[in-house]
C-alpha atoms as a PDB file:
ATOM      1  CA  UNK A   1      -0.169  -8.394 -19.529  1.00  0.00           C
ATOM      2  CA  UNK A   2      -0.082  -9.978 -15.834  1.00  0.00           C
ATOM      3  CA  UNK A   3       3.724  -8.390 -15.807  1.00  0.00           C
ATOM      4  CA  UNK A   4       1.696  -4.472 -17.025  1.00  0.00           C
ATOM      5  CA  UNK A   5      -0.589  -5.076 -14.066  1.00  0.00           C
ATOM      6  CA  UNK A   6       2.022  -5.684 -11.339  1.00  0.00           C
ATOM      7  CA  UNK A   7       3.643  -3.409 -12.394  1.00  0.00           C
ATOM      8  CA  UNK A   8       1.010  -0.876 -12.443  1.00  0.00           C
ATOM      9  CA  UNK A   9      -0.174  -2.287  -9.015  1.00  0.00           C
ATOM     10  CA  UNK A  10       3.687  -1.385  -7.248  1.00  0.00           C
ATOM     11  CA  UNK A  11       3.237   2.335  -8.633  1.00  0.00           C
ATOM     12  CA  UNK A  12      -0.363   2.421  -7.701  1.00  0.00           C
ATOM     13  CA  UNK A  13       0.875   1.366  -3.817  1.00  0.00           C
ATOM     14  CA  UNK A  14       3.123   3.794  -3.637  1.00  0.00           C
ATOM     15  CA  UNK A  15       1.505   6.679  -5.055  1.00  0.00           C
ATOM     16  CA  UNK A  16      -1.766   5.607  -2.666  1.00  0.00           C
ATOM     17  CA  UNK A  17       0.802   5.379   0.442  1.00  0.00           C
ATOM     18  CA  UNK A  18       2.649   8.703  -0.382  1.00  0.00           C
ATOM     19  CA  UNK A  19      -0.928  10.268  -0.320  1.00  0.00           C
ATOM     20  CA  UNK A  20      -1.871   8.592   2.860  1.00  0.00           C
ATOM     21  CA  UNK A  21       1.572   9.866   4.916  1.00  0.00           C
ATOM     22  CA  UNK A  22       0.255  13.125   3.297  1.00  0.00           C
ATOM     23  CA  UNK A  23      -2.425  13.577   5.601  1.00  0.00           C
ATOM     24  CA  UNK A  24      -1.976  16.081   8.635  1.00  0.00           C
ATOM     25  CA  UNK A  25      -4.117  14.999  11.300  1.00  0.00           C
ATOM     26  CA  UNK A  26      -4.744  18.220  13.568  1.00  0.00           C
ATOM     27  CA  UNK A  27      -5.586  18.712  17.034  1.00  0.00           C
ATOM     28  CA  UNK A  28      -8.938  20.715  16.521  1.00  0.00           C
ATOM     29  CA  UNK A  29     -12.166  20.414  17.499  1.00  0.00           C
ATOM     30  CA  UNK A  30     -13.693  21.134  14.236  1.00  0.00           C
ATOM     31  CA  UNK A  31     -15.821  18.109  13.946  1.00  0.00           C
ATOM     32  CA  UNK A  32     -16.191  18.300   9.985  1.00  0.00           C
ATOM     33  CA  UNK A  33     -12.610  18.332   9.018  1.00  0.00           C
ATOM     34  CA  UNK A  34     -11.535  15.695  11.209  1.00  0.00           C
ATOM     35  CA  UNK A  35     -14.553  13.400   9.680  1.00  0.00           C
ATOM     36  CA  UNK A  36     -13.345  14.478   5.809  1.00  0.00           C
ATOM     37  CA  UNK A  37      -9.452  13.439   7.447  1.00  0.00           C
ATOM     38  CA  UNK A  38     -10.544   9.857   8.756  1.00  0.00           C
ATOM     39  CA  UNK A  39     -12.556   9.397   5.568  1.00  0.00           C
ATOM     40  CA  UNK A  40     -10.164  10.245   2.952  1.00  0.00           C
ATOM     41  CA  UNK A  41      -7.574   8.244   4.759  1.00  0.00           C
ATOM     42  CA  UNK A  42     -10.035   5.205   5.295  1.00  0.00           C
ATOM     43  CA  UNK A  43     -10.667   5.153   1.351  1.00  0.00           C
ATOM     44  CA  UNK A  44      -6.950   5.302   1.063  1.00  0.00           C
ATOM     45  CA  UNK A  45      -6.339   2.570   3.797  1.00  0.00           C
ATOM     46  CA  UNK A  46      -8.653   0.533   1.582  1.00  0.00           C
ATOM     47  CA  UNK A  47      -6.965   0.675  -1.534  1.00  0.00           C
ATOM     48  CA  UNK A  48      -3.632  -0.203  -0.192  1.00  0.00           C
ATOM     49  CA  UNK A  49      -5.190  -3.130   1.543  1.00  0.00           C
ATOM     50  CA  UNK A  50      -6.304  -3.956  -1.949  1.00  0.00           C
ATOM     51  CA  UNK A  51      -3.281  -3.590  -3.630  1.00  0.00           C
ATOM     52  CA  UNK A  52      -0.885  -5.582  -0.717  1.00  0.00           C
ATOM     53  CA  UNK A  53      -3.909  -8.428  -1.403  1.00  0.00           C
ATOM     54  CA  UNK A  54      -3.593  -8.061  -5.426  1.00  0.00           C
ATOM     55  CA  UNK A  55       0.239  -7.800  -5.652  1.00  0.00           C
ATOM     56  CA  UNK A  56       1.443 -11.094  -4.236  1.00  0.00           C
ATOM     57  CA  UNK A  57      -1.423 -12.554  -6.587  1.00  0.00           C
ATOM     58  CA  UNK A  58       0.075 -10.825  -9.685  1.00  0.00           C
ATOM     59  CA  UNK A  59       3.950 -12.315  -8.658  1.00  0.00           C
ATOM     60  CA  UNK A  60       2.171 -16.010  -8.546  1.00  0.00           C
ATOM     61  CA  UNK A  61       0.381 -15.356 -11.078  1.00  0.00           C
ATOM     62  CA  UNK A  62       3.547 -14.069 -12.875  1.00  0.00           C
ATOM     63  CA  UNK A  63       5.750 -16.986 -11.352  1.00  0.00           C
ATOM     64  CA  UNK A  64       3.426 -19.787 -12.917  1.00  0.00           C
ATOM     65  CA  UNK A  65       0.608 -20.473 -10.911  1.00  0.00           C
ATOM     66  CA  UNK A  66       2.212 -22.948  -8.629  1.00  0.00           C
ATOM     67  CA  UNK A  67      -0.239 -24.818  -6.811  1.00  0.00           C
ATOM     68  CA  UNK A  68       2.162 -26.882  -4.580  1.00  0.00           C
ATOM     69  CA  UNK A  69       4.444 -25.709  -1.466  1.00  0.00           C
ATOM     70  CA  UNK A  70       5.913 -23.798  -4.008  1.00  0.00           C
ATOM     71  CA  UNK A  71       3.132 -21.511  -4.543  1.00  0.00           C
ATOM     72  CA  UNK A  72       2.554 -21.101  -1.073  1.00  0.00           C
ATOM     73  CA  UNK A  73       6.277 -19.780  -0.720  1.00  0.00           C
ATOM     74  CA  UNK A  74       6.115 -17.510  -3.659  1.00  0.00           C
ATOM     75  CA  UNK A  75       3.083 -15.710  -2.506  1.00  0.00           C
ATOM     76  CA  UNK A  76       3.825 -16.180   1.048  1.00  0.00           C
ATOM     77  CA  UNK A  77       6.929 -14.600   0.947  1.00  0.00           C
ATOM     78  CA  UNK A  78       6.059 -11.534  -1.701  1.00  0.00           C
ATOM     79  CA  UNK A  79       2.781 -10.889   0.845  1.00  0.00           C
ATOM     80  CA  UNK A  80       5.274 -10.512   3.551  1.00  0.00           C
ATOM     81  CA  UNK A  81       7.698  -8.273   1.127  1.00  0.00           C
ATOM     82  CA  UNK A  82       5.072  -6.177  -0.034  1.00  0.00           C
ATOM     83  CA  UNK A  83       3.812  -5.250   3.728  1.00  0.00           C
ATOM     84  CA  UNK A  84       7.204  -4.714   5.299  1.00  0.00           C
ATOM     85  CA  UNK A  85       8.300  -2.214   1.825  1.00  0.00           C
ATOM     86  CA  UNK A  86       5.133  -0.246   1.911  1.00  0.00           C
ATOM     87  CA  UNK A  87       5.580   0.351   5.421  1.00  0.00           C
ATOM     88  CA  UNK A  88       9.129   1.324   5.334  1.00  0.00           C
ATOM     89  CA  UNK A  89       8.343   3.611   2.153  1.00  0.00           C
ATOM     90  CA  UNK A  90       4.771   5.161   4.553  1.00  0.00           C
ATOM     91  CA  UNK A  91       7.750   6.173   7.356  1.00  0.00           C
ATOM     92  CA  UNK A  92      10.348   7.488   5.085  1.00  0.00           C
ATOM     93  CA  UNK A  93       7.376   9.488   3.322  1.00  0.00           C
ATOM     94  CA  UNK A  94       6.231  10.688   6.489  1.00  0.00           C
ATOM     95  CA  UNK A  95       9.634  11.765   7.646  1.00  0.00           C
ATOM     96  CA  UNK A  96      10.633  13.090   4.741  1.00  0.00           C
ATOM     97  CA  UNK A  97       7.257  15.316   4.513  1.00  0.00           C
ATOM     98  CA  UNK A  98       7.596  16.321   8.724  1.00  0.00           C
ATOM     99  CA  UNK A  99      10.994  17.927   7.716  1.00  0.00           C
ATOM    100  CA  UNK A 100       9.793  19.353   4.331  1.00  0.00           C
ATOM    101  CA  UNK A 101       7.196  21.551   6.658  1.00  0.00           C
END
C-alpha cells in the first residue's frame, strides 16, 4: 500500500506542476481574472507543497521507518530530490508550453 501511495503521490506532483506552468499570467488590468489566476495557482502551489512534504514521508516510510541518522538521510536527501525534480520538470513544462504557443 505505502509503495500505491508514493507512487500515486509522484504522478499527482507532476500532473499538479504541469497545471501550474499552465497558467498564462497576462498583463491586463482586468482585476477579476488576474484574482481567479493568483487563486487557482495558490490552490495549486498548495498542493504541491503538500505533496513535496508527503513524498519524502512515503520513501521513509517505504525504506523502514528509520529513526536513527539513517532516517534523517533517507528523508533528507529524497526532500531535497523531490524539490530540485519538480522544479526542473515546472521549467521544462513551461518551456516546452512557451514554444507550443
Amino acid at each position: 500500500m505505502d509503495y500505491v501511495l508514493l507512487i500515486a503521490a509522484i504522478t499527482l506532483l507532476l500532473i499538479a506542476t504541469r497545471q501550474l506552468s499552465k497558467i498564462n499570467y497576462t498583463d491586463g488590468f482586468s482585476v477579476l481574472k488576474e484574482a481567479k489566476q493568483n487563486i487557482i495557482s495558490m490552490l495549486w502551489g498548495t498542493f504541491i507543497v503538500t505533496l513535496i512534504i508527503f513524498i519524502p514521508y512515503q520513501v521513509w516510510t517505504v525504506t523502514g521507518m528509520s529513526t536513527y541518522w539513517g532516517g534523517v538521510y533517507i528523508f533528507g536527501g529524497s526532500l531535497l530530490l523531490t524539490i530540485a525534480l519538480t522544479f526542473i520538470f515546472y521549467y521544462h513544462s513551461s518551456v516546452r508550453l512557451k514554444t507550443e504557443t
